[in-house]
Protein backbone atom coordinates (compact mmCIF):
# COMPACT_ATOMS: atom_id res chain seq x y z
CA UNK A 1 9.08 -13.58 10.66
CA UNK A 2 7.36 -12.81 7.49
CA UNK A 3 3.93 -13.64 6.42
CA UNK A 4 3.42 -16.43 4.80
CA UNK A 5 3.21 -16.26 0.78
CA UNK A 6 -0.54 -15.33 -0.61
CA UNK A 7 -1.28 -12.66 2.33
CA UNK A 8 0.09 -10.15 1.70
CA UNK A 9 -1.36 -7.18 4.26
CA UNK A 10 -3.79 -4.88 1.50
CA UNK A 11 -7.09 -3.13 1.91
CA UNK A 12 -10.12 -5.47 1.86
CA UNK A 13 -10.82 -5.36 -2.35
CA UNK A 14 -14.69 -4.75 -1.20
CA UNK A 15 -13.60 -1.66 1.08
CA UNK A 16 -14.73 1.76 -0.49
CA UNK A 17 -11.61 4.15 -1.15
CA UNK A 18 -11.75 6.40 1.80
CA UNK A 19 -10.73 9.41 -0.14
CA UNK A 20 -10.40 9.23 -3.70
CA UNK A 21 -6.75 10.20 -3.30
CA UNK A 22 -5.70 6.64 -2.10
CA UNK A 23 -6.99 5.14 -5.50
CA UNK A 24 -3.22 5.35 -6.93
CA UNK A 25 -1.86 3.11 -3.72
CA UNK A 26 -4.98 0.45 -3.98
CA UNK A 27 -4.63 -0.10 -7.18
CA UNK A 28 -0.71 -0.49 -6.70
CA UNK A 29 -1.15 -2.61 -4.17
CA UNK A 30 -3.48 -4.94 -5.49
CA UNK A 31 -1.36 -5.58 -8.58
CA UNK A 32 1.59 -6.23 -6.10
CA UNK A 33 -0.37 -8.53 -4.39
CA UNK A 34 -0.88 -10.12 -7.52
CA UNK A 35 2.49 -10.54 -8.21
CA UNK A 36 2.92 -11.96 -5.19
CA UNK A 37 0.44 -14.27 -5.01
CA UNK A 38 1.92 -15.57 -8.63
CA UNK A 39 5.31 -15.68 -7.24
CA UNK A 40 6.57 -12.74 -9.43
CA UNK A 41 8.55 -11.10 -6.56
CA UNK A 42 10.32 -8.89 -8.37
CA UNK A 43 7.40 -7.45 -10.19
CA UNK A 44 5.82 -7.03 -6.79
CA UNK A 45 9.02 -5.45 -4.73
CA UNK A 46 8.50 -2.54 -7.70
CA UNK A 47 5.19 -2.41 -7.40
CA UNK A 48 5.18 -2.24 -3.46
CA UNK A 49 8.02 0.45 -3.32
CA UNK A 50 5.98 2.77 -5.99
CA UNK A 51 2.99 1.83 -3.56
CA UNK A 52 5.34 3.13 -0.61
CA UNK A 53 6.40 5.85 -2.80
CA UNK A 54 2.25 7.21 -3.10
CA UNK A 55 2.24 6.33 0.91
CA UNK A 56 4.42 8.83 1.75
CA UNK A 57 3.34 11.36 -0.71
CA UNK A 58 0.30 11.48 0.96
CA UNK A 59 1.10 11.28 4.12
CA UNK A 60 3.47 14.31 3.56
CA UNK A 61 -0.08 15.92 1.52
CA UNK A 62 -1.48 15.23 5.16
CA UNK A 63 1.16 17.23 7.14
CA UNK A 64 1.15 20.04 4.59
CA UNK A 65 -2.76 20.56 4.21
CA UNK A 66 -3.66 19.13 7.28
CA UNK A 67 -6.44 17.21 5.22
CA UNK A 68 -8.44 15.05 8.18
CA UNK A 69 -9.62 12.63 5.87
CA UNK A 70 -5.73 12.15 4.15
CA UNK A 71 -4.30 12.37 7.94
CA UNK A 72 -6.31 9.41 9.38
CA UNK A 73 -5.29 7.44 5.99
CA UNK A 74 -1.73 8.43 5.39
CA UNK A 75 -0.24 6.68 8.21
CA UNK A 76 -2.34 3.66 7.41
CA UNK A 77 -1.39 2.93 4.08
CA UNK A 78 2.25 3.60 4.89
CA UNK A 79 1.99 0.63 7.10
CA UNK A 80 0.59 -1.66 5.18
CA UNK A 81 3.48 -0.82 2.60
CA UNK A 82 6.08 -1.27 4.72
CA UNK A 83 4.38 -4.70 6.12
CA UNK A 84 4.31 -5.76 2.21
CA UNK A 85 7.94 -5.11 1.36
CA UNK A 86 8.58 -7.20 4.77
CA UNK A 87 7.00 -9.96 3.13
CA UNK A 88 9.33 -10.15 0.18
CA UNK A 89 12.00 -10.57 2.42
């Protein structure tokens, strides 16, 4: 079962980045989220998937340079992509 429209999963907008190298997916995210919340779904399935897209680009930064701050975050934000897409569907 999906969550229900206007939450979807994201960051708390008052967290700090935790690296600066997340800043692409937050600010991603937050616009899909915004989409979402307007019912733009569309705009926010292309905006999630480029969010997923920066997910696994750093996760895959985080297996390369073994980076401790990108390897506790990678696998994070990943998730919370892959929990927004589910709510589109």
């Amino acid at each position: 079962m999906g969550l229900p429209r206007g939450l979807p999963v994201s960051a708390s907008a008052s967290a700090p980045l935790i690296v600066p190298l997340d800043g692409a997916w937050k600010a991603l995210t937050r616009q899909g989220n915004e989409a979402f919340e307007r019912g733009d779904d569309v705009l926010a399935r292309s905006l999630y998937e480029r969010a997923l897209h920066e997910a696994e680009r750093l996760l895959e930064l985080a297996c390369l340079e073994s980076v401790p701050e990108v390897v506790a975050l990678a696998p994070m934000l990943l998730t919370i992509s892959c929990h927004n897409l589910a709510a589109l569907t």
